[in-house]
Structures are given as structure tokens and as C-alpha cells.
Protein backbone atom coordinates (compact mmCIF):
# COMPACT_ATOMS: atom_id res chain seq x y z
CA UNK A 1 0.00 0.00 0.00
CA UNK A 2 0.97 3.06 -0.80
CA UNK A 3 0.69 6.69 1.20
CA UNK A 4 0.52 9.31 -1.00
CA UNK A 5 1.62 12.90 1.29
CA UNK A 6 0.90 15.90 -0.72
CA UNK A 7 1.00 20.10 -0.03
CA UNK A 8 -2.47 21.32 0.35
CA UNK A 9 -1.19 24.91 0.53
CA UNK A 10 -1.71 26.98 -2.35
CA UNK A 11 0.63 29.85 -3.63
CA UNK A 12 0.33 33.49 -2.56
CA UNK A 13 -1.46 36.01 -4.58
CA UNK A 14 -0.97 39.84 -3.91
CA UNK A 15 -4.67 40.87 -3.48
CA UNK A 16 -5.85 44.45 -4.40
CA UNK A 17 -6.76 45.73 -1.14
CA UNK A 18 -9.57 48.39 -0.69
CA UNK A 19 -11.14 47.06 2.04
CA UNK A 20 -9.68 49.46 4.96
CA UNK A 21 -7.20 51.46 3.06
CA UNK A 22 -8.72 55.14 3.57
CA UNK A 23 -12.22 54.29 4.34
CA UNK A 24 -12.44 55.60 7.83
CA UNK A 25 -11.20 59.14 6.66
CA UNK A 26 -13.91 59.25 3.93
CA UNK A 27 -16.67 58.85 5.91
CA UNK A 28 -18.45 61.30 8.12
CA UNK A 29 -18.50 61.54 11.42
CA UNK A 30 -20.97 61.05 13.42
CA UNK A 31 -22.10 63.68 15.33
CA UNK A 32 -22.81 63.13 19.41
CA UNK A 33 -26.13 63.25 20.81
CA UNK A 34 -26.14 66.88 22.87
CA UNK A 35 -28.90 67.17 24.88
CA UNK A 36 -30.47 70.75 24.97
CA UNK A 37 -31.77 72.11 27.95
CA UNK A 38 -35.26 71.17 27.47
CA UNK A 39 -34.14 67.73 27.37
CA UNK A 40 -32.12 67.95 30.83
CA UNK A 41 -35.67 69.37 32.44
CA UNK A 42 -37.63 66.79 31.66
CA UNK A 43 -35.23 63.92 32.62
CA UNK A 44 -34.81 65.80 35.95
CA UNK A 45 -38.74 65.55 36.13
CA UNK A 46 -39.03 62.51 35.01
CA UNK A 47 -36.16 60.22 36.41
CA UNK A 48 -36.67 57.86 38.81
CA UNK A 49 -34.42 59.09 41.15
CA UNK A 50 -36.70 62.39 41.29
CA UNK A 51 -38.65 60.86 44.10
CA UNK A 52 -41.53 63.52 44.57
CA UNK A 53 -42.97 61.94 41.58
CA UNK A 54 -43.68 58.38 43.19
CA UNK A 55 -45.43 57.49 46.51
CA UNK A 56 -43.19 55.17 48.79
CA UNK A 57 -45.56 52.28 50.44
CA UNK A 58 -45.06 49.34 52.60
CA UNK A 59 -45.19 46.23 51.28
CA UNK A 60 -48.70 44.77 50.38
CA UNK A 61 -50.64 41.85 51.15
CA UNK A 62 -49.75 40.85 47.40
CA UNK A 63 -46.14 41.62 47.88
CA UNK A 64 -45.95 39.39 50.96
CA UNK A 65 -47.90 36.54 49.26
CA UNK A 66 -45.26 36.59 46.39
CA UNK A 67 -42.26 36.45 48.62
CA UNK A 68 -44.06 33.01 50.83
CA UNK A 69 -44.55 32.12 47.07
CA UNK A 70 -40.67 32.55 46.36
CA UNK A 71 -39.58 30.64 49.79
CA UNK A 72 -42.00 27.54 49.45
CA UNK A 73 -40.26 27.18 45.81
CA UNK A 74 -37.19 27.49 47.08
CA UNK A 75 -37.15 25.28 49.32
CA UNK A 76 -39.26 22.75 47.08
CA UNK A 77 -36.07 22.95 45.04
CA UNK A 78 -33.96 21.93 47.71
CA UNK A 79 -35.96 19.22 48.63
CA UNK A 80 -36.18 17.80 45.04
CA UNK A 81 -32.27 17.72 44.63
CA UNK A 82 -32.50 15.91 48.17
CA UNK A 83 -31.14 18.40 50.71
CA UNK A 84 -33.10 18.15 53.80
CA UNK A 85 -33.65 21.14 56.04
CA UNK A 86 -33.11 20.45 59.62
């Protein structure tokens, strides 16, 4: 039998290159987003760290039946991958 070895690689070619050879300078800049003053108001009256805007509650009856909700899955997790709580 006999092995036959051979050179897969093929010869060189000098390419033309355009791709990246002055394209950067010939296109425009873009231009940065400046906000104008207008814009800075309302983001100052309407950003959640403004907090006149919201009313700060307790938690509710709902929010304390979703966090029991949260524990009993937890720890139905644990107990389906067999850890025991003592």
C-alpha cells in the first residue's frame, strides 16, 4: 500500500486591497447626541431618582404573598435535589 503525502497549501497572490485602506477618513463623522436644555428638564422631572414623583408604600398583602410564594419554591427545590432542612 501506498501513502501518497501531498502540499495542500496553495501559492500566494498579492490581493488588491480596498477594504480598509482610507475608508475611515472618507466617511463622516458622526455627530454626538447633545442634549439641549429642554431635554435635561424633563429627565430631571421625570427620572426615577426624582422621588416627589412616586409614593413610597409598605409592602402589600400581594407583595408578601409573592415572597411566601418565592420561599416555598425554594425550598421545594432543595428538597427535590434531596437536601433536607433540619
Amino acid at each position: 500500500m501506498t501513502t501518497i503525502l501531498f502540499d495542500s497549501t496553495r501559492p500566494v497572490k498579492p490581493v488588491n486591497r480596498l477594504f480598509g485602506l482610507g475608508l475611515a477618513k472618507s466617511r463622516p463623522t458622526r455627530q454626538r447626541f447633545q442634549p439641549t436644555p429642554e431635554d435635561i428638564a424633563w429627565n430631571a422631572e421625570t427620572s426615577p431618582l426624582n422621588r416627589s414623583n412616586y409614593e413610597v408604600v409598605g409592602p402589600t398583602a400581594y407583595d408578601l404573598h409573592v415572597d411566601q410564594m418565592a420561599q416555598e419554591a425554594a425550598w421545594q427545590a432543595s428538597y427535590e435535589a434531596g437536601y433536607v432542612a433540619c
